[in-house]
N, C-alpha and C. Protein backbone atom coordinates (compact mmCIF):
# COMPACT_ATOMS: atom_id res chain seq x y z
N UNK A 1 -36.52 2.12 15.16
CA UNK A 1 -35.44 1.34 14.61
C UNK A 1 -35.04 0.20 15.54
N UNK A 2 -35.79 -0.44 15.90
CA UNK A 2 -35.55 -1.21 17.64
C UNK A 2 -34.53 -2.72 16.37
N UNK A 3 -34.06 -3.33 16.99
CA UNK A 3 -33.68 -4.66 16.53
C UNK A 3 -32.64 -4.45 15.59
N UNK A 4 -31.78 -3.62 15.47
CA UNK A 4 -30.77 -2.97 14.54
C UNK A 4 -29.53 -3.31 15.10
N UNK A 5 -28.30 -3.89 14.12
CA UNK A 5 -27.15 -4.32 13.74
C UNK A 5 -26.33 -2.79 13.65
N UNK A 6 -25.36 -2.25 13.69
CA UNK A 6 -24.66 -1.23 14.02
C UNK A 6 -23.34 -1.51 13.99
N UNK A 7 -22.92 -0.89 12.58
CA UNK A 7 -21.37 -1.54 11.77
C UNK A 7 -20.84 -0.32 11.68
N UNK A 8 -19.70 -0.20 11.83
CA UNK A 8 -18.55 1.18 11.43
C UNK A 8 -17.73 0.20 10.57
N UNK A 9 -17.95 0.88 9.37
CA UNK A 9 -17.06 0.09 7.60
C UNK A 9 -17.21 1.47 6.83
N UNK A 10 -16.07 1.86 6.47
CA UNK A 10 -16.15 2.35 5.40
C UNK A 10 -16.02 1.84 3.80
N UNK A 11 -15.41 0.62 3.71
CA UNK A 11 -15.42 0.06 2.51
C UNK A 11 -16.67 -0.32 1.45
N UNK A 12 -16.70 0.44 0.14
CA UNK A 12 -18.38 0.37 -0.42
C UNK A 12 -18.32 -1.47 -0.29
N UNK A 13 -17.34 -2.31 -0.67
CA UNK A 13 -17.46 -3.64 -1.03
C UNK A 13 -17.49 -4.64 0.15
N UNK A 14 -17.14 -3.87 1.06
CA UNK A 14 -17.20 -4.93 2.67
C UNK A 14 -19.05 -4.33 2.79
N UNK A 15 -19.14 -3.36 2.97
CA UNK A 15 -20.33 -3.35 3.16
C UNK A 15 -21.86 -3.76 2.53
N UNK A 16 -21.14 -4.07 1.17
CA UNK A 16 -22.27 -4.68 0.20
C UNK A 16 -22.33 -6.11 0.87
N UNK A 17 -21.36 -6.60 1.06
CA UNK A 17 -21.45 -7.93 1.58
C UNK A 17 -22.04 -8.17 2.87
N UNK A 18 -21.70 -7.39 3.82
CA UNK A 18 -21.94 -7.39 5.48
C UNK A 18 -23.23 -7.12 5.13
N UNK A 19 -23.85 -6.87 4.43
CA UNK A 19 -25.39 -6.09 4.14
C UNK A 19 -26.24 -7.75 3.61
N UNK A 20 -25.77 -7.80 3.00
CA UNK A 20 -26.39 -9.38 2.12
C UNK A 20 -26.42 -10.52 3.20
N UNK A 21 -24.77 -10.64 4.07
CA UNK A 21 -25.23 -11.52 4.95
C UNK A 21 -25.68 -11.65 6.40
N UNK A 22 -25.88 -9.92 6.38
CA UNK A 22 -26.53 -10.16 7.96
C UNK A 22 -28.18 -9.73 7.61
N UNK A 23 -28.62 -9.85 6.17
CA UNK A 23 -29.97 -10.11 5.56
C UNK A 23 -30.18 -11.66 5.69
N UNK A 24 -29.29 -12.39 5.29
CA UNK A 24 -29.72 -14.15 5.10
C UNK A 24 -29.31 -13.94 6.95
N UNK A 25 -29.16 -13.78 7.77
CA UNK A 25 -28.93 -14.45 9.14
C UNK A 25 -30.17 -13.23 9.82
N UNK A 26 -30.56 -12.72 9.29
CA UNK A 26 -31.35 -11.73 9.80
C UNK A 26 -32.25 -10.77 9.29
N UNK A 27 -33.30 -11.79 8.88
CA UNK A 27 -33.57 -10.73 7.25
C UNK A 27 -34.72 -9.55 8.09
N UNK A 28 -35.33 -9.66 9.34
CA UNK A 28 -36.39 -8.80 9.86
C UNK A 28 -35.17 -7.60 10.77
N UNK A 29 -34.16 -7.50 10.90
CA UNK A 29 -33.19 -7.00 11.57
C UNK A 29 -32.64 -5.76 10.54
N UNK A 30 -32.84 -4.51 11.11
CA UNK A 30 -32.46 -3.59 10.10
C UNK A 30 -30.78 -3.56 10.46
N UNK A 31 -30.06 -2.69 9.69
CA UNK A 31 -28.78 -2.83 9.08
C UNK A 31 -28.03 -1.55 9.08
N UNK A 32 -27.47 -1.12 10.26
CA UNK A 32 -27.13 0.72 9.52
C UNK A 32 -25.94 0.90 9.86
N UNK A 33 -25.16 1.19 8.89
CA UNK A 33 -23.82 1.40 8.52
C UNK A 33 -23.04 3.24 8.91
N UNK A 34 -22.29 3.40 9.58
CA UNK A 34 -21.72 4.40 9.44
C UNK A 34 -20.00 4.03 9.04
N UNK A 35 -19.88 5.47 8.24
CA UNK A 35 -18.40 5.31 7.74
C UNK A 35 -17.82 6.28 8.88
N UNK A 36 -18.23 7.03 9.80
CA UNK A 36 -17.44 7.94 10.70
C UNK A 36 -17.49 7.49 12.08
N UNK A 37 -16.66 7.40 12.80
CA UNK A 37 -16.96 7.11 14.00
C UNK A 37 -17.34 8.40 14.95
N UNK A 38 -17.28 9.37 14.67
CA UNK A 38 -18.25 10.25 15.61
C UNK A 38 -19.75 10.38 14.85
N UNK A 39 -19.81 9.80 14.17
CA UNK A 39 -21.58 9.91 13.55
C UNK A 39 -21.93 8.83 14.07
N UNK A 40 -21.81 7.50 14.32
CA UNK A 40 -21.77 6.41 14.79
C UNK A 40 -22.04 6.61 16.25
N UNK A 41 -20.95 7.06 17.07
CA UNK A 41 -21.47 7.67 18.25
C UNK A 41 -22.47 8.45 18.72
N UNK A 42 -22.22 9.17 17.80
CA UNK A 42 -23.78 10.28 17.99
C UNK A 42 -25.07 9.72 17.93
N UNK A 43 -24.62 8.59 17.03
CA UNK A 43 -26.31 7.73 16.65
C UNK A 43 -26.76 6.56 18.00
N UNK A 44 -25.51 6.12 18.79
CA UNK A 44 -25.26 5.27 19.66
C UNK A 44 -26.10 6.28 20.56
N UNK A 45 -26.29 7.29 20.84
CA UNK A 45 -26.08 7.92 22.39
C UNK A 45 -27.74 7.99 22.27
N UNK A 46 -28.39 7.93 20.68
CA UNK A 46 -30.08 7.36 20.70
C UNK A 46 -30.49 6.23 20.75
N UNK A 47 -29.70 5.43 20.15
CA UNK A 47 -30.28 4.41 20.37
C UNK A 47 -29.23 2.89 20.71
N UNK A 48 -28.51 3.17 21.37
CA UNK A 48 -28.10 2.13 21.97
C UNK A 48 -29.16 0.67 22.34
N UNK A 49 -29.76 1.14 22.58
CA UNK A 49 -30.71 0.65 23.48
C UNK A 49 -31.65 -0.22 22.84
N UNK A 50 -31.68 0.23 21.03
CA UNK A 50 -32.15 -0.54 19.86
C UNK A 50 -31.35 -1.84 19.21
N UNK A 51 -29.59 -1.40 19.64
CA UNK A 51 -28.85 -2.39 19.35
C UNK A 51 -28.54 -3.67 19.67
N UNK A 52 -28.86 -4.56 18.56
CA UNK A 52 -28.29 -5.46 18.72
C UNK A 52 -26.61 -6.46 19.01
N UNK A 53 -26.56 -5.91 18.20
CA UNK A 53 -24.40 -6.00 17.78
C UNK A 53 -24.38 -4.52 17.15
N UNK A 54 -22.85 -4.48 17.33
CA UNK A 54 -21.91 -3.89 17.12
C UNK A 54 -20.80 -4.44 16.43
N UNK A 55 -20.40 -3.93 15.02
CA UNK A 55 -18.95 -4.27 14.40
C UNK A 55 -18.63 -3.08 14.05
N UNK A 56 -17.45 -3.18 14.69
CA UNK A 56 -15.98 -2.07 14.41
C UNK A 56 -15.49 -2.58 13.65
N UNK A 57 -14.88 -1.68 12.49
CA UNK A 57 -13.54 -1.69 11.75
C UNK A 57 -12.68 -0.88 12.22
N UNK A 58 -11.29 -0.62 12.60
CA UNK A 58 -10.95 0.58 13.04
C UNK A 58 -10.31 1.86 12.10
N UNK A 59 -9.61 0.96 11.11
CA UNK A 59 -9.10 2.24 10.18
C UNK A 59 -10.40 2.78 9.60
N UNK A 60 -10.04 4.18 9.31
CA UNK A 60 -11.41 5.01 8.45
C UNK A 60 -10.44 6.48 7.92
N UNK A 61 -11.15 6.30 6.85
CA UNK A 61 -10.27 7.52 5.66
C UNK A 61 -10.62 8.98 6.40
N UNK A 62 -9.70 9.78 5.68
CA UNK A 62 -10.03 11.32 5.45
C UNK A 62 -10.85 11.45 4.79
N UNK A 63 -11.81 12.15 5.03
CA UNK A 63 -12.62 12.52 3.74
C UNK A 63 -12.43 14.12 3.26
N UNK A 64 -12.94 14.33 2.37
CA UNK A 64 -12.87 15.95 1.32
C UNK A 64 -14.60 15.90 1.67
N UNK A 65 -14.62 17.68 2.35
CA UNK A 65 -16.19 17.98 2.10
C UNK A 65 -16.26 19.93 1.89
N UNK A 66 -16.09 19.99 0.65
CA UNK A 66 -16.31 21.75 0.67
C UNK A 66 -15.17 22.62 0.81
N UNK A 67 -14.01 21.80 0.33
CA UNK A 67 -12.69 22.09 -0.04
C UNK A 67 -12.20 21.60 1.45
N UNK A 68 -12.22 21.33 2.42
CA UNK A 68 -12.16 20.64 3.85
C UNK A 68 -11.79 19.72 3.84
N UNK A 69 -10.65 19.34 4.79
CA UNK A 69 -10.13 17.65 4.73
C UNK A 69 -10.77 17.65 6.58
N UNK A 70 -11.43 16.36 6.27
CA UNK A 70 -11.74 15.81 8.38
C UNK A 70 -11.38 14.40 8.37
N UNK A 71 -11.21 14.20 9.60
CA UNK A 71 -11.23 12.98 10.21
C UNK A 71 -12.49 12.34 10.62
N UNK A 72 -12.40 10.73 10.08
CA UNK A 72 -13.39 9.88 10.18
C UNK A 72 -13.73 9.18 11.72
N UNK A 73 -12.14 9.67 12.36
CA UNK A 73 -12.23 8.32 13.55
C UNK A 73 -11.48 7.44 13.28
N UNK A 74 -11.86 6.55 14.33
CA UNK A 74 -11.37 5.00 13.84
C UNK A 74 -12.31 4.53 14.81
N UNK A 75 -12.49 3.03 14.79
CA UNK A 75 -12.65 2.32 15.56
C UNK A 75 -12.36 2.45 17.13
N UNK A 76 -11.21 2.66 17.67
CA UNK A 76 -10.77 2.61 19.01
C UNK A 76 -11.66 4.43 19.96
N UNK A 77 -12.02 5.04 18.68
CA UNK A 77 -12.47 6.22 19.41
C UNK A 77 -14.19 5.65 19.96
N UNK A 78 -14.61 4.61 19.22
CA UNK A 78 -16.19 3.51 19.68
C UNK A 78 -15.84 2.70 20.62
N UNK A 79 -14.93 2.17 20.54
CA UNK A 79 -14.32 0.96 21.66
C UNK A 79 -14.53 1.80 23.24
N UNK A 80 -13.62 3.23 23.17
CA UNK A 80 -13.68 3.63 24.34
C UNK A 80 -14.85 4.24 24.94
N UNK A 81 -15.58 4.50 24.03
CA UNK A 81 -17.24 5.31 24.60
C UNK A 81 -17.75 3.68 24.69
N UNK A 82 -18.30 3.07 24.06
CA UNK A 82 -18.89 2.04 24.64
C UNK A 82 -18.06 1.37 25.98
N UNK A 83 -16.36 1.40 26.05
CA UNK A 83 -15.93 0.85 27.36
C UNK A 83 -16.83 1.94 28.71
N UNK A 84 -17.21 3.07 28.36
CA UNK A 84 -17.66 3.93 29.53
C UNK A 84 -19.04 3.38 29.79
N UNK A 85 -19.76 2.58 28.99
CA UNK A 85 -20.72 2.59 29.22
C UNK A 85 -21.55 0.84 29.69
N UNK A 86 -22.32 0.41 30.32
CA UNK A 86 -22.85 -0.76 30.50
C UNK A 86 -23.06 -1.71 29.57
N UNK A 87 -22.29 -3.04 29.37
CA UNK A 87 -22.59 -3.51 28.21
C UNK A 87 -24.07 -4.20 27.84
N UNK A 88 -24.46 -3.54 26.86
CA UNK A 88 -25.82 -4.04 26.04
C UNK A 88 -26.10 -4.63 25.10
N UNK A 89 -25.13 -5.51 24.25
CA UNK A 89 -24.73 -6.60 23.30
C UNK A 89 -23.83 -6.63 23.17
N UNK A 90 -23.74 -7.55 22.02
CA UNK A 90 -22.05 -8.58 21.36
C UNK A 90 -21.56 -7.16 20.50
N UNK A 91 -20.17 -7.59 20.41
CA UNK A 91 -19.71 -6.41 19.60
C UNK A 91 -18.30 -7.09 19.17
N UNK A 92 -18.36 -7.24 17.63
CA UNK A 92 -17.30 -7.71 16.60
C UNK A 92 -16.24 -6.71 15.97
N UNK A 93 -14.73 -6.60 16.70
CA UNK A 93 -13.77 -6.02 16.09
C UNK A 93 -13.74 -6.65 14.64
N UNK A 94 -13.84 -5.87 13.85
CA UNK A 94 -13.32 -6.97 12.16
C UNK A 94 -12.19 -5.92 11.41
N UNK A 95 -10.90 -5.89 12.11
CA UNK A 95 -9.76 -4.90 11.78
C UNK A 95 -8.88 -5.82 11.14
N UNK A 96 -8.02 -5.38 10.60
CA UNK A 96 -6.80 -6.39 9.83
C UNK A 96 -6.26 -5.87 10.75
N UNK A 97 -5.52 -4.41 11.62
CA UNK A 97 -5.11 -3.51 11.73
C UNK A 97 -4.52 -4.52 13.45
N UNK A 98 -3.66 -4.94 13.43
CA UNK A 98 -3.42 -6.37 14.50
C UNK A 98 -3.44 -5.17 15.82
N UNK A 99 -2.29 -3.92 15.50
CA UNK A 99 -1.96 -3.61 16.83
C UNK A 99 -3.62 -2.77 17.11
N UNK A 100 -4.21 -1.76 16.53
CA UNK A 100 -5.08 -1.25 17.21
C UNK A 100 -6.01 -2.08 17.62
N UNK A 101 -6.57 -3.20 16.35
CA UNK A 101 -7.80 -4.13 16.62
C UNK A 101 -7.80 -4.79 17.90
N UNK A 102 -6.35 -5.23 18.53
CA UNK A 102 -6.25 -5.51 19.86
C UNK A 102 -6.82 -4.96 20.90
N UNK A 103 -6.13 -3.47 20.91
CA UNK A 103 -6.49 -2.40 21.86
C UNK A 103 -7.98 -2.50 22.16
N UNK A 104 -8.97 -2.42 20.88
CA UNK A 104 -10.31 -1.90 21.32
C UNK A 104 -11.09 -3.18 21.75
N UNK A 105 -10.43 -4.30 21.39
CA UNK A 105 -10.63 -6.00 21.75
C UNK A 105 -10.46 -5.94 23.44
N UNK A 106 -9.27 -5.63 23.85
CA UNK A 106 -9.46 -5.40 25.57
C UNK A 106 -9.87 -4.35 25.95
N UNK A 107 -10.36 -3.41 25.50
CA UNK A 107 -10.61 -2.14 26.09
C UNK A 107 -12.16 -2.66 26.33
N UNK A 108 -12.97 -3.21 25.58
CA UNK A 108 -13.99 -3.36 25.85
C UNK A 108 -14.54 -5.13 26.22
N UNK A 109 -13.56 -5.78 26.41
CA UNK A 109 -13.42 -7.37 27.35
C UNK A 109 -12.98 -6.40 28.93
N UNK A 110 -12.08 -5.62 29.21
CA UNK A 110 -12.24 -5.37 30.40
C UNK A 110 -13.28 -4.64 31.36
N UNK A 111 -14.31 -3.76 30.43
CA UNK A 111 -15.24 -3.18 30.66
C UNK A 111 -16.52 -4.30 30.60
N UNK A 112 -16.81 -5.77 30.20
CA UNK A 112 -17.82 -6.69 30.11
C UNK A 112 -18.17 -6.88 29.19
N UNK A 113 -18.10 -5.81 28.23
CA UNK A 113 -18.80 -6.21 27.18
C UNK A 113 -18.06 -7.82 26.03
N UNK A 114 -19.49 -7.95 25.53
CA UNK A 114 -19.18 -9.64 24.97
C UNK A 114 -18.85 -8.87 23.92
N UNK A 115 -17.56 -9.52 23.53
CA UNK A 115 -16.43 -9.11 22.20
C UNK A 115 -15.60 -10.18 21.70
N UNK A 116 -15.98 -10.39 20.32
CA UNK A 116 -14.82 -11.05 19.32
C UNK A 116 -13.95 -10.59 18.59
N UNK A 117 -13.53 -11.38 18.02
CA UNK A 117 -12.54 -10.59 17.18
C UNK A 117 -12.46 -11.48 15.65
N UNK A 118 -12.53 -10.70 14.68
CA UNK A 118 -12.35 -11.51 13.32
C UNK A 118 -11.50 -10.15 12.67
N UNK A 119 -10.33 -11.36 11.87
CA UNK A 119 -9.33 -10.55 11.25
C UNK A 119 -9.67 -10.70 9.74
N UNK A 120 -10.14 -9.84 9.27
CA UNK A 120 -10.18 -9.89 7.30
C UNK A 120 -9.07 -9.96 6.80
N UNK A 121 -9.35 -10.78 5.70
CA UNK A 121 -8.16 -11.39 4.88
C UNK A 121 -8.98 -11.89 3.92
N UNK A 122 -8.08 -12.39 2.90
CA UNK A 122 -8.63 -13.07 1.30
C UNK A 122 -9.56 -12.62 0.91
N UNK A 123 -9.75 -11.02 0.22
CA UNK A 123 -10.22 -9.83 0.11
C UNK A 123 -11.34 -9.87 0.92
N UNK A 124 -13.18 -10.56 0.19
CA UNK A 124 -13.94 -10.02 0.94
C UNK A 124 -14.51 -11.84 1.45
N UNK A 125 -13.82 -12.75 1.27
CA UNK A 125 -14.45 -13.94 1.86
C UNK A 125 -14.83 -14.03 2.88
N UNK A 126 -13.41 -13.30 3.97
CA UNK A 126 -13.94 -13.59 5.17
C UNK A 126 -15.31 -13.01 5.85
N UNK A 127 -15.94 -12.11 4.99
CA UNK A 127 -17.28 -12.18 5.45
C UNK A 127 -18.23 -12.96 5.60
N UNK A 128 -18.47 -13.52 4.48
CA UNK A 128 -18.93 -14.62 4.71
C UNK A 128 -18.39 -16.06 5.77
N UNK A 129 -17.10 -16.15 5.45
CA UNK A 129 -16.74 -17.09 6.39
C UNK A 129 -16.76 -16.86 7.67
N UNK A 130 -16.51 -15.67 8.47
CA UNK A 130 -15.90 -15.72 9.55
C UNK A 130 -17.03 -14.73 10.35
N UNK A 131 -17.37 -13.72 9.51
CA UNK A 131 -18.14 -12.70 9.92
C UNK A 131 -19.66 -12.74 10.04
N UNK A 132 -20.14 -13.65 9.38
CA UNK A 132 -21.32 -14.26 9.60
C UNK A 132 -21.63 -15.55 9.93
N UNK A 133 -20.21 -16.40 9.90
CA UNK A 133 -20.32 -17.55 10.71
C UNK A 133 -20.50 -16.78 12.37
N UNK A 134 -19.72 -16.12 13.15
CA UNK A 134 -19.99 -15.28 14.30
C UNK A 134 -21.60 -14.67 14.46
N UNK A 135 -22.03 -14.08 13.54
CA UNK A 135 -23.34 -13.79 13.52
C UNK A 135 -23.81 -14.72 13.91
N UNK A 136 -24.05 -15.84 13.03
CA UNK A 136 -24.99 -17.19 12.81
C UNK A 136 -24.78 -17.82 14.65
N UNK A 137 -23.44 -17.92 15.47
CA UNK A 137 -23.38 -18.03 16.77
C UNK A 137 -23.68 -17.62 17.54
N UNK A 138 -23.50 -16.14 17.57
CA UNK A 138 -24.15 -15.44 18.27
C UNK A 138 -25.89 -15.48 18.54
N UNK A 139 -26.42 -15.92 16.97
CA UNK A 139 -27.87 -16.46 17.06
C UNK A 139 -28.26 -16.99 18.16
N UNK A 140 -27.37 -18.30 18.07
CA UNK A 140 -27.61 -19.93 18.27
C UNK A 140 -27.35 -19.44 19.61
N UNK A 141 -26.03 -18.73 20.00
CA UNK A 141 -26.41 -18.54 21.82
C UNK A 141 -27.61 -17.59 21.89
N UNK A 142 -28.09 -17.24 21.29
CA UNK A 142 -29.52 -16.00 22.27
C UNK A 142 -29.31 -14.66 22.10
N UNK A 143 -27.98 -14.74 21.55
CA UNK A 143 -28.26 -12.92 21.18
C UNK A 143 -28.76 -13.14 20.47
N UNK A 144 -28.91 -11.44 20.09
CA UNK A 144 -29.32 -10.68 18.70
C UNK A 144 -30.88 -11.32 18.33
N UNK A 145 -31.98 -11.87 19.50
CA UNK A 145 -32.74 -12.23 19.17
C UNK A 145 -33.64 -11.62 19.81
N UNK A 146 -33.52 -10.93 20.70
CA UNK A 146 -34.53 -10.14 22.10
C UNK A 146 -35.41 -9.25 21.01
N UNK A 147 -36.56 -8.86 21.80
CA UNK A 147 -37.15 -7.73 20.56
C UNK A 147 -37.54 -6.68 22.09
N UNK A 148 -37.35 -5.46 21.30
CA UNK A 148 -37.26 -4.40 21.80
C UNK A 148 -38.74 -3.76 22.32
C-alpha cells in the first residue's frame, strides 16, 4: 500500500468527495479512509511509513455494534500518537470543531510535524476549495510525491 493518503472522516458525503478529489490531484495514490480513530491508529503503527498525508477530522460518532454502544475517538486521540512520534508527512486538521481542531493543530506544530489547518463550512464545497486546493500545494512544494 506504499504512496497512500490517510483520512479520519466519518461523514459518507465528505468522504465521497475527499475520494474524487484526492483522485483528480492524485489519481496513482491510493485513498484509505477510517471512521475510528483507534482503527486508524492501529493501521498507522503498519504503515506509517507508506504515508503520504494525513487528514483529521476530530468529531466521530458512537456507533451501535451487537446491541453495544463504543466510542469512535476523535481526532485529538491521532494528533497525540503521531505528536509521540517523528514527523513523516503533511497532516491536514479539517475540523469545524474551532476549540479541539486547535489543540491537535499545536499538538502536532510543536512536535514538527508539517500541519494545516482547513475549517469546513458551506456544506461540502470546502473540499474542493480549500481541501484540495492544500493538496494541489502540498504537490507543488514536493510532498506527497516521494515513492516508497
Amino acid at each position: 500500500m506504499a504512496n497512500c493518503l490517510a483520512i479520519l472522516e466519518d461523514n459518507p458525503d465528505r468522504i465521497t468527495r475527499m475520494k474524487l478529489s484526492a483522485a483528480e490531484v492524485f489519481p496513482s495514490h491510493c485513498v484509505v479512509f477510517f471512521e475510528n480513530a483507534h482503527e486508524l491508529i492501529a493501521w498507522l503503527t503498519q504503515h506509517l511509513h507508506e504515508v503520504l498525508l494525513i487528514s483529521l477530522d476530530h468529531d466521530l460518532p458512537l456507533r451501535e455494534a451487537e446491541g453495544n454502544t463504543f466510542d469512535c475517538g476523535d481526532g485529538r486521540i491521532v494528533a497525540d500518537y503521531l505528536a509521540q512520534l517523528p514527523p513523516t508527512c503533511p497532516v491536514i486538521v479539517h475540523s469545524s470543531n474551532n476549540d479541539f481542531a486547535a489543540g491537535m493543530y499545536f499538538a502536532l506544530e510543536r512536535s514538527g510535524w508539517p500541519v494545516s489547518r482547513i475549517v469546513p463550512f458551506d456544506d461540502l464545497e470546502w473540499i474542493e476549495r480549500d481541501w484540495k486546493t492544500e493538496l494541489l500545494g502540498l504537490a507543488h512544494s514536493g510532498w506527497l510525491t516521494k515513492t516508497q
